[in-house]
C-alpha atoms as a PDB file:
ATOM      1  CA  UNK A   1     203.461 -23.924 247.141  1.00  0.00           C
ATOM      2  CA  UNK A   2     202.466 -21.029 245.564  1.00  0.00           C
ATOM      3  CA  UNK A   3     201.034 -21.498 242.072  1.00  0.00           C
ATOM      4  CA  UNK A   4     202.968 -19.680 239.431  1.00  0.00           C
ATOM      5  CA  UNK A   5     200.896 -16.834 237.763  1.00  0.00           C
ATOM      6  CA  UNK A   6     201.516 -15.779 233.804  1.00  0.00           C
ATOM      7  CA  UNK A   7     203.166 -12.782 234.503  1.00  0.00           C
ATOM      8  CA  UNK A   8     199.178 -11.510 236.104  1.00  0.00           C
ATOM      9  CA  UNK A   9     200.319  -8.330 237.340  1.00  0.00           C
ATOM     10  CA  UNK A  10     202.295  -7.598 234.265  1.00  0.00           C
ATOM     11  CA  UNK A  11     199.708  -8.717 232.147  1.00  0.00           C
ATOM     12  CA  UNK A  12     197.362  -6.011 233.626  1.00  0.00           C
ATOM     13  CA  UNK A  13     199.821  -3.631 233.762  1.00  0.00           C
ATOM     14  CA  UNK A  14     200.368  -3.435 230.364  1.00  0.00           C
ATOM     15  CA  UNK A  15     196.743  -3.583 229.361  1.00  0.00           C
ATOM     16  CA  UNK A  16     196.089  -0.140 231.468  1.00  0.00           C
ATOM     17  CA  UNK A  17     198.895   1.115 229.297  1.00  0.00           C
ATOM     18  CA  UNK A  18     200.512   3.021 231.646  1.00  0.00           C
ATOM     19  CA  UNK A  19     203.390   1.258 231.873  1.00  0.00           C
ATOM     20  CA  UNK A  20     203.825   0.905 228.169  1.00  0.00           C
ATOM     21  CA  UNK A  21     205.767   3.842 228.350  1.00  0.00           C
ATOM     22  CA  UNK A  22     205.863   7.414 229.796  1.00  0.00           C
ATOM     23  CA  UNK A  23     202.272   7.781 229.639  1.00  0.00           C
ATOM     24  CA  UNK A  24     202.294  11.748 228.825  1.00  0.00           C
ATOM     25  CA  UNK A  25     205.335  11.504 227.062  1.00  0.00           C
ATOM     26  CA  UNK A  26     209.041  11.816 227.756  1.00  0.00           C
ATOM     27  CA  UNK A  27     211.003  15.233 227.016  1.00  0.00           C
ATOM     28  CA  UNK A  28     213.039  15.580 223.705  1.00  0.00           C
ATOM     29  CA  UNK A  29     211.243  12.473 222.333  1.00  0.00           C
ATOM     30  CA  UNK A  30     207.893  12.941 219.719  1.00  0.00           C
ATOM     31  CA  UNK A  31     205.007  10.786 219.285  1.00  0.00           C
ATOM     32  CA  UNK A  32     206.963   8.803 217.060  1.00  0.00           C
ATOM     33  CA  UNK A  33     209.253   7.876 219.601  1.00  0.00           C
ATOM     34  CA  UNK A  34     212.120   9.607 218.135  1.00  0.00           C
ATOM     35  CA  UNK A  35     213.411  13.431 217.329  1.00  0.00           C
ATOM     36  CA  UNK A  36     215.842  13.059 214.340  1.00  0.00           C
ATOM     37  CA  UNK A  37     218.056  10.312 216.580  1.00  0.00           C
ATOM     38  CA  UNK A  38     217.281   7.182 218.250  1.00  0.00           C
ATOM     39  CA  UNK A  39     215.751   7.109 221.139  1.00  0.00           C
ATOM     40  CA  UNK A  40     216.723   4.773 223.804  1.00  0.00           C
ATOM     41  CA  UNK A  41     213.309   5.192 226.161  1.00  0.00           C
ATOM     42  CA  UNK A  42     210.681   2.843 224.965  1.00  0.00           C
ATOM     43  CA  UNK A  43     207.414   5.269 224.094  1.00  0.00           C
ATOM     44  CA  UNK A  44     203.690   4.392 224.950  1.00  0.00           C
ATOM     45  CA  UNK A  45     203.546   4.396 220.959  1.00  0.00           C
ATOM     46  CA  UNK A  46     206.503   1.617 220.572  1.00  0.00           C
ATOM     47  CA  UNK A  47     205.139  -0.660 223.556  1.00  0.00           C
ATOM     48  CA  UNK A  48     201.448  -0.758 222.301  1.00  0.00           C
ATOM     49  CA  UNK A  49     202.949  -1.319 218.028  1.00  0.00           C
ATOM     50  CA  UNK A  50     204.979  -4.753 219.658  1.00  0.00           C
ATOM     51  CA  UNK A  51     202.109  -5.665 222.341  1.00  0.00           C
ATOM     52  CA  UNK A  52     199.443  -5.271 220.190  1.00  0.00           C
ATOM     53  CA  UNK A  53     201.385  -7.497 217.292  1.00  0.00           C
ATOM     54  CA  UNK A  54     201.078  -4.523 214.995  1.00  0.00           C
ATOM     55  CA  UNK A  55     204.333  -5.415 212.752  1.00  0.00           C
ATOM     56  CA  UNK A  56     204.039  -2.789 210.138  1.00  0.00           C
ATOM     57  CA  UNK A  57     203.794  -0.175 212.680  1.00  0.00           C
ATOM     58  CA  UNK A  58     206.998  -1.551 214.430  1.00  0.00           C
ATOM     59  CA  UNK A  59     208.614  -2.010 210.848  1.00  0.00           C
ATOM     60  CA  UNK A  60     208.131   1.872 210.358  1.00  0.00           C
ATOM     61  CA  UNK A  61     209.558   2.748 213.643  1.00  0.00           C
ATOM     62  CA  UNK A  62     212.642   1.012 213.407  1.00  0.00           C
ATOM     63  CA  UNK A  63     215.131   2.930 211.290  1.00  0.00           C
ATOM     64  CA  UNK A  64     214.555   5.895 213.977  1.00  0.00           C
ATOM     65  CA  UNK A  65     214.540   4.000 217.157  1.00  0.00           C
ATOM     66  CA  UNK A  66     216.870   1.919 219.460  1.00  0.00           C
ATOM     67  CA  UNK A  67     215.284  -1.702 218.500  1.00  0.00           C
ATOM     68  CA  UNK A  68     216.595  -2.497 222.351  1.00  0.00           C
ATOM     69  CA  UNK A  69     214.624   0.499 224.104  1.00  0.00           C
ATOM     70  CA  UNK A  70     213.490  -0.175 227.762  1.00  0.00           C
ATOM     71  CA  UNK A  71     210.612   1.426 229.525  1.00  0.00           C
ATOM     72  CA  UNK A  72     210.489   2.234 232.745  1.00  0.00           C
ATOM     73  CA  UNK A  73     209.944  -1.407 233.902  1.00  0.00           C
ATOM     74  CA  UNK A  74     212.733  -2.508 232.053  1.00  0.00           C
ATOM     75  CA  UNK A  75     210.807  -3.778 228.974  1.00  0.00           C
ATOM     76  CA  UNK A  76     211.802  -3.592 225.252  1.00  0.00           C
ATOM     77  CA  UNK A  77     209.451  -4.122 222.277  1.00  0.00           C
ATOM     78  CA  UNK A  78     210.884  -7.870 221.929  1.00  0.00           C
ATOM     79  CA  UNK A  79     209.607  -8.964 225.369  1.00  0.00           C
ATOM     80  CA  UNK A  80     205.760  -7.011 224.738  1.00  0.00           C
ATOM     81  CA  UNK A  81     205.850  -9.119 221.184  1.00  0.00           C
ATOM     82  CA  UNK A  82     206.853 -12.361 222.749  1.00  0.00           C
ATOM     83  CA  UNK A  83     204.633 -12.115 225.374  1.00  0.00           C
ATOM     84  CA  UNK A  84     201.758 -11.706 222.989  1.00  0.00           C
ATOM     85  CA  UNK A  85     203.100 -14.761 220.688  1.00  0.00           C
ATOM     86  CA  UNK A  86     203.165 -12.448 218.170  1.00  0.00           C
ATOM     87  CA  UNK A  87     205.923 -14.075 215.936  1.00  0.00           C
ATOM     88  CA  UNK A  88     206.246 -12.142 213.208  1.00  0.00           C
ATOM     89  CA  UNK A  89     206.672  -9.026 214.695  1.00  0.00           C
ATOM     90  CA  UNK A  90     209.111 -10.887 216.723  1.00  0.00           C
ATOM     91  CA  UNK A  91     210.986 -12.440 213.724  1.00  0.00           C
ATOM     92  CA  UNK A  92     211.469  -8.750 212.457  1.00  0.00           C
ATOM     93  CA  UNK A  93     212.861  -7.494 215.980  1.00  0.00           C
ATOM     94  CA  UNK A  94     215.752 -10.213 216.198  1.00  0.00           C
ATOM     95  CA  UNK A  95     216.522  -9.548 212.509  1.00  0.00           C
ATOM     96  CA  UNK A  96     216.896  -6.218 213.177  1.00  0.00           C
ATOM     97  CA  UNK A  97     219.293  -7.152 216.045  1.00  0.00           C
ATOM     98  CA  UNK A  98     217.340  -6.949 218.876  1.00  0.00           C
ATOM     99  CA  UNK A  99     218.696  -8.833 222.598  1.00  0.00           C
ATOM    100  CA  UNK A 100     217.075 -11.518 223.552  1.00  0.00           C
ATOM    101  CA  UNK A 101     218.897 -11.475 226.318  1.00  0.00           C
ATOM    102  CA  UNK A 102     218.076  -8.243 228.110  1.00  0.00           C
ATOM    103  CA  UNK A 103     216.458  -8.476 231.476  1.00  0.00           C
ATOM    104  CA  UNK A 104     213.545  -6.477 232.728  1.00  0.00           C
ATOM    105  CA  UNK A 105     213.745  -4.932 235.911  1.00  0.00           C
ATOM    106  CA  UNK A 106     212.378  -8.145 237.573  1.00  0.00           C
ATOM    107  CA  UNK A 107     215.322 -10.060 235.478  1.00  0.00           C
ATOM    108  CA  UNK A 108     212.547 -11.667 233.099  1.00  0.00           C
ATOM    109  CA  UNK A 109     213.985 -12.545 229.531  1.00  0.00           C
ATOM    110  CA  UNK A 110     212.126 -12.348 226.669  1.00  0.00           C
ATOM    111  CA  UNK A 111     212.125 -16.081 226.056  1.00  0.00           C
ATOM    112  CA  UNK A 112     210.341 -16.090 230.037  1.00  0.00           C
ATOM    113  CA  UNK A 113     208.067 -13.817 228.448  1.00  0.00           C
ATOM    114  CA  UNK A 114     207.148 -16.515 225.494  1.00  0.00           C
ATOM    115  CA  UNK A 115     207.461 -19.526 227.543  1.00  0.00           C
ATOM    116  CA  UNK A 116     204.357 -18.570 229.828  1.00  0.00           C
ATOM    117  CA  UNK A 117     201.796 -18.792 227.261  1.00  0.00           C
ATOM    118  CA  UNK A 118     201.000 -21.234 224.128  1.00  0.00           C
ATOM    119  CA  UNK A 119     203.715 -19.321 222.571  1.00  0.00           C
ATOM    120  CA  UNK A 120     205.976 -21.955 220.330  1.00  0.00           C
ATOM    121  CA  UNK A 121     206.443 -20.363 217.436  1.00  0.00           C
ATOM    122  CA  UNK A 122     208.334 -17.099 219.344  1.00  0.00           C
ATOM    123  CA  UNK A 123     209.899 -19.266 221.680  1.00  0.00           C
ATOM    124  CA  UNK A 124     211.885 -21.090 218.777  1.00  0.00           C
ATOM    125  CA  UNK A 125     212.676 -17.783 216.929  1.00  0.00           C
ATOM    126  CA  UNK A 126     213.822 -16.842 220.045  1.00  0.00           C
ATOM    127  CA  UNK A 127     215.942 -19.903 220.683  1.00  0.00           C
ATOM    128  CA  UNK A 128     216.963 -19.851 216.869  1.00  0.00           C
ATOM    129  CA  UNK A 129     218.641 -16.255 217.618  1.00  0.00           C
ATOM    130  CA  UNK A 130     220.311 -17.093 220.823  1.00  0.00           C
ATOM    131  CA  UNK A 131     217.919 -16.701 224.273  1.00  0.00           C
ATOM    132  CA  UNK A 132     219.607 -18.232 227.018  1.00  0.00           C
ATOM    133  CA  UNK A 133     217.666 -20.887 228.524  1.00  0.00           C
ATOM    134  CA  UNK A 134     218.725 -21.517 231.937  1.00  0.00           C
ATOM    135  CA  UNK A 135     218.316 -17.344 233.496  1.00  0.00           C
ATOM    136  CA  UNK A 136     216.810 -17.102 236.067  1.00  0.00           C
ATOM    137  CA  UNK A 137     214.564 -14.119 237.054  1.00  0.00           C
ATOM    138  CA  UNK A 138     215.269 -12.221 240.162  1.00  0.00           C
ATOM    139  CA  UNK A 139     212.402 -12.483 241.909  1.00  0.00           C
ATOM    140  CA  UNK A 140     211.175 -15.978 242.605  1.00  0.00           C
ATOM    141  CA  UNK A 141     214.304 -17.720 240.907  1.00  0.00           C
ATOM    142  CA  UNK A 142     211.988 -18.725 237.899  1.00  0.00           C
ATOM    143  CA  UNK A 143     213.161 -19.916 234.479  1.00  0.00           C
ATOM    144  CA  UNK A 144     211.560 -20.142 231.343  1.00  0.00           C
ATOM    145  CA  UNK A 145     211.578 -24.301 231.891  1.00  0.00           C
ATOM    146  CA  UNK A 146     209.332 -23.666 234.928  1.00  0.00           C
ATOM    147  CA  UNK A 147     206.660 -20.555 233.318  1.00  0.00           C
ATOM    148  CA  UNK A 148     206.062 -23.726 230.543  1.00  0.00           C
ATOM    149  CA  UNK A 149     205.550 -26.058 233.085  1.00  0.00           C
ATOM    150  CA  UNK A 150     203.238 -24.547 235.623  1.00  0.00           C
ATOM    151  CA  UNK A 151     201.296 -23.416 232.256  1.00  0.00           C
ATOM    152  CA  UNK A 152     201.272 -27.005 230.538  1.00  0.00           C
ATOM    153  CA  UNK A 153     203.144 -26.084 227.711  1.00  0.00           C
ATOM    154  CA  UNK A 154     204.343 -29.300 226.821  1.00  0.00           C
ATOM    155  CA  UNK A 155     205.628 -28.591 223.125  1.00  0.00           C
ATOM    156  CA  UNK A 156     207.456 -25.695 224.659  1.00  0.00           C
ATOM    157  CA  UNK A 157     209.051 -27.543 227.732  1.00  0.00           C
ATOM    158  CA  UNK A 158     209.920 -30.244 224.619  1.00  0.00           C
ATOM    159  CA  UNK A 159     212.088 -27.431 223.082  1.00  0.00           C
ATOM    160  CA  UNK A 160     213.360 -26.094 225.815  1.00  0.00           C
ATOM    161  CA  UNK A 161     214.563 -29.154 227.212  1.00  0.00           C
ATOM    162  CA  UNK A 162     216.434 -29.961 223.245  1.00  0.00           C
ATOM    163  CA  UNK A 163     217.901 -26.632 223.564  1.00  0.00           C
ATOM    164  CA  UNK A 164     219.488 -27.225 227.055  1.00  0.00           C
ATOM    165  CA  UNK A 165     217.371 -26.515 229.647  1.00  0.00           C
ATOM    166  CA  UNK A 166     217.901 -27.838 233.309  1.00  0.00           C
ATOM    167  CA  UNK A 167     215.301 -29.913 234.548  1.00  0.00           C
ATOM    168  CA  UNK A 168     216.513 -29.772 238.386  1.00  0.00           C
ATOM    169  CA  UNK A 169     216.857 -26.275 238.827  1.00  0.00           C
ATOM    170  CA  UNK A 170     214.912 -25.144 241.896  1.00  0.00           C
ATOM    171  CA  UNK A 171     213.314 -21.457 242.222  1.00  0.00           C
ATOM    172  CA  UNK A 172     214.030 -19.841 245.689  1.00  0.00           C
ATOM    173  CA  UNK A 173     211.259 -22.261 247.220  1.00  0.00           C
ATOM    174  CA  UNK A 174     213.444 -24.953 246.169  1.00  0.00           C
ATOM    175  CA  UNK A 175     210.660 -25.472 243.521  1.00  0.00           C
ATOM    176  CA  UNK A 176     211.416 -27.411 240.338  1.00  0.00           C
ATOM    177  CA  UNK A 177     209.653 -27.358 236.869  1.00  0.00           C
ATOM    178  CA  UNK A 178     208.481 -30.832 237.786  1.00  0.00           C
ATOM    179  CA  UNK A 179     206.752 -30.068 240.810  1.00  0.00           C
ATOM    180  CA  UNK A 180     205.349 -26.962 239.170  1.00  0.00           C
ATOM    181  CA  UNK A 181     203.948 -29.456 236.441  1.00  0.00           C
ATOM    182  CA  UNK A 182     202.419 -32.001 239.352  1.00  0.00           C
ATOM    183  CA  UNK A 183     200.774 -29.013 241.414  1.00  0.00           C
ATOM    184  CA  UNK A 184     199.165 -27.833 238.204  1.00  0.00           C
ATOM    185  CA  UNK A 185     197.935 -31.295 237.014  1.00  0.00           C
ATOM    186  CA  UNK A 186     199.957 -31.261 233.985  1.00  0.00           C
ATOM    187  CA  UNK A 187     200.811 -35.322 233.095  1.00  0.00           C
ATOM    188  CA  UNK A 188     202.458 -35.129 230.048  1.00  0.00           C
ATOM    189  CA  UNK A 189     204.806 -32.551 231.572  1.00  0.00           C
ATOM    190  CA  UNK A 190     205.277 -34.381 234.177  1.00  0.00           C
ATOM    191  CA  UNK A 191     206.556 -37.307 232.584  1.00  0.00           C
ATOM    192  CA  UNK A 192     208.646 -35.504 230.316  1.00  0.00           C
ATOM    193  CA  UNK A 193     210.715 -33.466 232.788  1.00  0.00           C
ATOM    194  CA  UNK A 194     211.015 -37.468 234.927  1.00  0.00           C
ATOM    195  CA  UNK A 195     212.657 -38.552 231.824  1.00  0.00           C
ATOM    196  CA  UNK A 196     214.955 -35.372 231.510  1.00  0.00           C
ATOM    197  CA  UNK A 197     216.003 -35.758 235.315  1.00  0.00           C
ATOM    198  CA  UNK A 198     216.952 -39.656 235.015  1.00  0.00           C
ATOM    199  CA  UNK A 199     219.216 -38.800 232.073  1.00  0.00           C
END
């Protein structure tokens, strides 16, 4: 069984920066991220503003850029936010109509994003605004249910679980949240995913 990383790669990715956008910029679009329209390309600027939990900086940005921008991994500024726990910037994105729903280009959400780390807060704005709970990435066949799980997260797995989430569903391993929880030494997770199963 291999044990289930918090996003490591991504996580270092995203420190280096250079995947927080086009690194040198991207043609037609200023430092600002936008030239007079909205841009749909997620800028180094935009990416570091939601990773970084810098909400005034994202505030200011909004009324000239696509709240829904991708870079070139397939991240928006809601899934850099809600991987950083950063709620209130993540509040203001799904006010200002932002998809909770979009996939990266591994198919990660933004709630798989939240549910990795000790992240409740997002992970019920996220819920509160509509994040499907049962996606699966397309990758390892990971849900949010099993990032929580393999982490501990126990007042996260509790919401998830309220909000709908499968206990039994098995990653391509044929892997469930459960036996993510055992391998990781995780009791109380354990015992609350047993319960979800026998219901």
């Amino acid at each position: 069984m291999r044990i289930k990383p918090r996003f490591v790669a991504l996580g270092v990715a995203l420190l280096a920066c250079g995947s927080c956008g086009s690194g040198g910029g991207t043609a037609g679009v200023d430092s600002a991220g936008t030239r007079g329209q909205r841009s749909g390309f997620l800028t180094e600027r935009m990416a570091n503003a939601a990773f970084e939990g810098n909400t005034k900086a994202v505030e200011d940005m909004l009324p000239r850029v696509d709240v829904d921008a991708q870079d070139e991994g397939g991240r928006t500024m809601l899934m850099l936010a809600s991987y950083g726990g950063h709620s209130t910037t993540v509040r203001l994105l799904c006010e200002n109509k932002a998809n909770p729903n979009l996939k990266d280009s591994n198919r990660r959400t933004a709630l798989m994003y939240a549910a990795s780390g000790p992240n409740a807060g997002t992970v019920e704005i996220l819920l509160a605004h509509g994040a499907e709970v049962n996606v699966a990435d397309g990758e390892e066949g990971y849900t949010a249910l099993m990032f929580a799980a393999a982490e501990g997260h126990a007042d996260i797995v509790q919401m998830l679980l309220a909000n709908g989430a499968e206990a039994d569903l098995r990653d391509i391993d044929g892997e469930s949240a459960l036996k993510f929880a055992a391998d990781n030494n995780h009791p109380e997770v354990v015992r609350m995913l047993q319960e979800a199963s026998a219901h």
